[in-house]
Every structure is written in structure tokens, then in C-alpha cells.
N, C-alpha and C. Protein backbone atom coordinates (compact mmCIF):
# COMPACT_ATOMS: atom_id res chain seq x y z
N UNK A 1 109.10 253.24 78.26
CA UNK A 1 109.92 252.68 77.22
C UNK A 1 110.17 251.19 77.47
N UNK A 2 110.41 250.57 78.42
CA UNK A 2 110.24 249.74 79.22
C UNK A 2 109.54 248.81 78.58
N UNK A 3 108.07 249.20 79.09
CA UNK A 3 106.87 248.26 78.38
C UNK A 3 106.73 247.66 76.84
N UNK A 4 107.14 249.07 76.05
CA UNK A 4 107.32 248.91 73.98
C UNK A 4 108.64 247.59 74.48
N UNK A 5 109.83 247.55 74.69
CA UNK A 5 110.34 246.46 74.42
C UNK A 5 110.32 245.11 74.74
N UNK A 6 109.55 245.23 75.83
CA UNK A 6 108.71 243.85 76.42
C UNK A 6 107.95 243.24 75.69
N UNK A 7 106.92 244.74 75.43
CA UNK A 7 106.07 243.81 73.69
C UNK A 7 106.28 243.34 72.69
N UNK A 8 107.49 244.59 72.07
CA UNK A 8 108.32 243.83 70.94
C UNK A 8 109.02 242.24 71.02
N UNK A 9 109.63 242.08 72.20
CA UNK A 9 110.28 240.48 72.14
C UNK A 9 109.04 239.65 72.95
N UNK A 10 108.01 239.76 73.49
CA UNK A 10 107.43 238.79 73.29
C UNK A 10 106.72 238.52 72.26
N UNK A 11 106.28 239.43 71.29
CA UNK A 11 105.74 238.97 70.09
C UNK A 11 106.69 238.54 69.43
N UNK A 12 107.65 238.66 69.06
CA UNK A 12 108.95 237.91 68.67
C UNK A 12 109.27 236.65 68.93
N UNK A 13 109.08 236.03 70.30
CA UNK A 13 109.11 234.83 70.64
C UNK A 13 107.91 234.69 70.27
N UNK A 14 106.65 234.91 70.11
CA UNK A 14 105.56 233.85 69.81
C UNK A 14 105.53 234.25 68.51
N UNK A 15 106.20 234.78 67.53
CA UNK A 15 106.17 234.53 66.46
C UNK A 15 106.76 233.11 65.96
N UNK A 16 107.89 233.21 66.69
CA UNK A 16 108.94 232.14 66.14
C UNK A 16 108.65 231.12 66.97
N UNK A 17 107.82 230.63 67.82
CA UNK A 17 106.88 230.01 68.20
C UNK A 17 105.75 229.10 67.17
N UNK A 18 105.34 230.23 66.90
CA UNK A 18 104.48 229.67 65.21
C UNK A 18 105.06 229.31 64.56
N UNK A 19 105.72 229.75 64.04
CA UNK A 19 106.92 229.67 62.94
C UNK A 19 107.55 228.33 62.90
N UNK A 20 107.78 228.20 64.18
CA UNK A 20 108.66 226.45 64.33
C UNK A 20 107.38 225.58 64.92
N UNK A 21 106.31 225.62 64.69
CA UNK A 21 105.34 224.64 65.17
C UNK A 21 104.93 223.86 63.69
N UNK A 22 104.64 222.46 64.19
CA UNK A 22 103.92 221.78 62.93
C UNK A 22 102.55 221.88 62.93
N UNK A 23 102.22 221.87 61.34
CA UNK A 23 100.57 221.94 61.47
C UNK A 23 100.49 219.84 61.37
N UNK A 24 99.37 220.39 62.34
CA UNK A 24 98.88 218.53 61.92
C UNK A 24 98.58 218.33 61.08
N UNK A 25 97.43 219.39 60.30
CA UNK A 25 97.14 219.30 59.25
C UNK A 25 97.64 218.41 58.30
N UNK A 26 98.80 219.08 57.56
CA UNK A 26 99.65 218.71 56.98
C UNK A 26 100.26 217.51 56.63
N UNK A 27 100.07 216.79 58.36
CA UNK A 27 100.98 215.48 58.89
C UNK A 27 99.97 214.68 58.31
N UNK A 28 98.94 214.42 58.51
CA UNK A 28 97.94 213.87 58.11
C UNK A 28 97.34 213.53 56.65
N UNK A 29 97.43 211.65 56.43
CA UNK A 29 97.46 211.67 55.37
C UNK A 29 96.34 210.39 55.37
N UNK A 30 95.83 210.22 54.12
CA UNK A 30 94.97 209.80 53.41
C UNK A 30 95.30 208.01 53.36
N UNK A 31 94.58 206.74 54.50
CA UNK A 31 94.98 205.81 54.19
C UNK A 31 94.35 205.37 53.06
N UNK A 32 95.40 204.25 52.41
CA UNK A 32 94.40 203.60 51.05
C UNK A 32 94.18 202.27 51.45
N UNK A 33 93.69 201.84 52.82
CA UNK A 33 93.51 199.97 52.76
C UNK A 33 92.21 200.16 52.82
N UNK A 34 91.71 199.23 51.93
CA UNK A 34 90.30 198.73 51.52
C UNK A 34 89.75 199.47 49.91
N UNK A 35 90.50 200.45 50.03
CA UNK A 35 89.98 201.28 48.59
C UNK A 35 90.51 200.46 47.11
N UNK A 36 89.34 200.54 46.29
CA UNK A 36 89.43 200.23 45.19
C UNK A 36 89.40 201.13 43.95
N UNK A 37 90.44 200.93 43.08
CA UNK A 37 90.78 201.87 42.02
C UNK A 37 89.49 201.28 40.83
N UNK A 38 88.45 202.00 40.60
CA UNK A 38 87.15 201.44 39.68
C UNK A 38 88.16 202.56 38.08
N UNK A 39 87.95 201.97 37.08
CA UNK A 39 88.02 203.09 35.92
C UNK A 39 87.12 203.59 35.48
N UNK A 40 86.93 204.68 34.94
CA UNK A 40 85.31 205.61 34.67
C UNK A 40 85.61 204.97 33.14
N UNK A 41 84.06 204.43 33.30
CA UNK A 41 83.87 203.81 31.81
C UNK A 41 83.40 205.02 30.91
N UNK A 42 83.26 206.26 31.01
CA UNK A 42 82.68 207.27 30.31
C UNK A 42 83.78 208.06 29.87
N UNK A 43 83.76 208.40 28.23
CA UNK A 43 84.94 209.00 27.29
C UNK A 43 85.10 210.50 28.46
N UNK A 44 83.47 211.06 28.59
CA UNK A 44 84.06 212.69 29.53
C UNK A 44 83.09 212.94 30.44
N UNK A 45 83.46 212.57 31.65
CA UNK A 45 82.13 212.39 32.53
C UNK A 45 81.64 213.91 32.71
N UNK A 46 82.23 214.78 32.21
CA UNK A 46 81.72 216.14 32.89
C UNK A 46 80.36 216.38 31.91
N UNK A 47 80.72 215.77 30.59
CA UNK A 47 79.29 216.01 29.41
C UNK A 47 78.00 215.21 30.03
N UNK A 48 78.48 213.50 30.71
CA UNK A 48 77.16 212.66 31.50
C UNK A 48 77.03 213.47 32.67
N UNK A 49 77.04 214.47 33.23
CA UNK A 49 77.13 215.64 34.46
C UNK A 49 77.17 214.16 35.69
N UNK A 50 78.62 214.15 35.62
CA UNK A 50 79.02 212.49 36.59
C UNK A 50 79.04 213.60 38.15
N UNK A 51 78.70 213.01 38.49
CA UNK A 51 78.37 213.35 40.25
C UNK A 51 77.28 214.26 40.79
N UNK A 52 76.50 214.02 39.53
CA UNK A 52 75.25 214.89 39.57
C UNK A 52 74.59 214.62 41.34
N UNK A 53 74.20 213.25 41.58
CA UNK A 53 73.52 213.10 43.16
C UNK A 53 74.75 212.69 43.91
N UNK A 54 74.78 212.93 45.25
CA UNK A 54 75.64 212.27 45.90
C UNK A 54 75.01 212.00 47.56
N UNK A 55 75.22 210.73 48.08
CA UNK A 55 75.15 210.54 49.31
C UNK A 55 75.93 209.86 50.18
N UNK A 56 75.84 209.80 51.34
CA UNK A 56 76.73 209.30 52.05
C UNK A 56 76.06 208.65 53.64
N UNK A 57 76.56 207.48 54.30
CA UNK A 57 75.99 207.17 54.97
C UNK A 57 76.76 205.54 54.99
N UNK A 58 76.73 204.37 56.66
CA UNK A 58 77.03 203.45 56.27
C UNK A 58 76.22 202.31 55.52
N UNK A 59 76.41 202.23 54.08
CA UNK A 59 75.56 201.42 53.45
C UNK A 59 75.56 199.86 53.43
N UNK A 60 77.24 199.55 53.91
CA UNK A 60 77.48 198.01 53.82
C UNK A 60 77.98 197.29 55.32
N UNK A 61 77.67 198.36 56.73
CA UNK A 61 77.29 198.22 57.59
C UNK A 61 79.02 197.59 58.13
N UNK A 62 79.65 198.28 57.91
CA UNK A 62 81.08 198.19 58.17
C UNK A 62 81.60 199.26 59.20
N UNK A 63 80.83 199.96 59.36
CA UNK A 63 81.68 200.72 60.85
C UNK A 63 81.85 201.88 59.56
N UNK A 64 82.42 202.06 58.66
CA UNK A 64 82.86 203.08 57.89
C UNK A 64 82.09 204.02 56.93
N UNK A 65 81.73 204.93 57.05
CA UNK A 65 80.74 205.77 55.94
C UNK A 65 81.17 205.62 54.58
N UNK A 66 79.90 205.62 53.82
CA UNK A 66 80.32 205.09 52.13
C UNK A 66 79.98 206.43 51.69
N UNK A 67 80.35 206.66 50.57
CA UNK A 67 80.49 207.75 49.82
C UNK A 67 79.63 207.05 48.26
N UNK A 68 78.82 207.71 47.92
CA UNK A 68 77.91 207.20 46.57
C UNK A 68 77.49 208.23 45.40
N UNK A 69 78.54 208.21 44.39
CA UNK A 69 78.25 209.11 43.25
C UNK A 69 77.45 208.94 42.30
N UNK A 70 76.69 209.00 41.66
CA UNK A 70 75.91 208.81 40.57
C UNK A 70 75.91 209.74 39.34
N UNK A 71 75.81 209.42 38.44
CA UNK A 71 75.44 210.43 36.90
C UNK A 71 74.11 211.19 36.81
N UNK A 72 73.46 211.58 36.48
CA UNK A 72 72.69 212.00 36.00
C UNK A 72 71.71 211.58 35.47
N UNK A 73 71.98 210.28 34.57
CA UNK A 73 70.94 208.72 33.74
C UNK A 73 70.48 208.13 35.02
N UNK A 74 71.31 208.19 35.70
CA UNK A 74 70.96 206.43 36.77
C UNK A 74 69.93 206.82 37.54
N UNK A 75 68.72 205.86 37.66
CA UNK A 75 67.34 206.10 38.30
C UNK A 75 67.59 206.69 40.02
N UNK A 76 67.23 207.38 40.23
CA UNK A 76 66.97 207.83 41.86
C UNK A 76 66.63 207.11 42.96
């Protein structure tokens, strides 16, 4: 009998263990220096199928990976 209540309160404490822990996740947020707000010149990009190709890679040789969406029209 002994043993069942040993188990019961330590799962109890590592519940509330979890329970009061932060996710980093969470903490973690999205900087905006260097980003530029562009406006989509297209009335509904989902009809030009907008993000049809996408790649990624550093293109302007900045230390930082670029992100590159394209439509569907624009040559390959």
C-alpha cells in the first residue's frame, strides 16, 4: 500500500511540475527589423495561384536566408 501512494504523489508533483513550467515556445517571438511591408498588387491572389513556386536560400548574401514567392505567370 505503501508503494500506490508514493506513485500517486509523485505523479502529482510532476504534474504540477508541468503545469507551472513555461513553454519557450510560446516566449518566442517573431522579430520585424529589416522586414518590409510590400502590398499584393493582385485583386485575389488565390485565382493568380500566388505562391505557386517557392524557394529559399541566401540570395543577397547577408548572413540571412531569403524566402521567394512567385505566381504562377512569372517565368521560372
Amino acid at each position: 500500500m505503501a508503494w500506490c501512494i508514493r506513485i500517486v504523489t509523485t505523479g502529482i508533483t510532476t504534474l504540477l511540475a508541468l503545469a507551472g513550467a513555461t513553454s519557450s515556445v510560446a516566449d518566442t517571438k517573431l522579430g520585424t527589423e529589416g522586414n518590409i511591408y510590400l502590398a499584393n498588387p493582385y485583386a485575389d491572389p488565390a485565382e493568380s495561384y500566388y505562391g505557386f513556386r517557392m524557394a529559399n536560400g541566401d540570395f543577397d548574401g547577408d548572413g540571412i536566408d531569403d524566402l521567394v514567392i512567385s505566381e504562377l505567370s512569372s517565368p521560372a
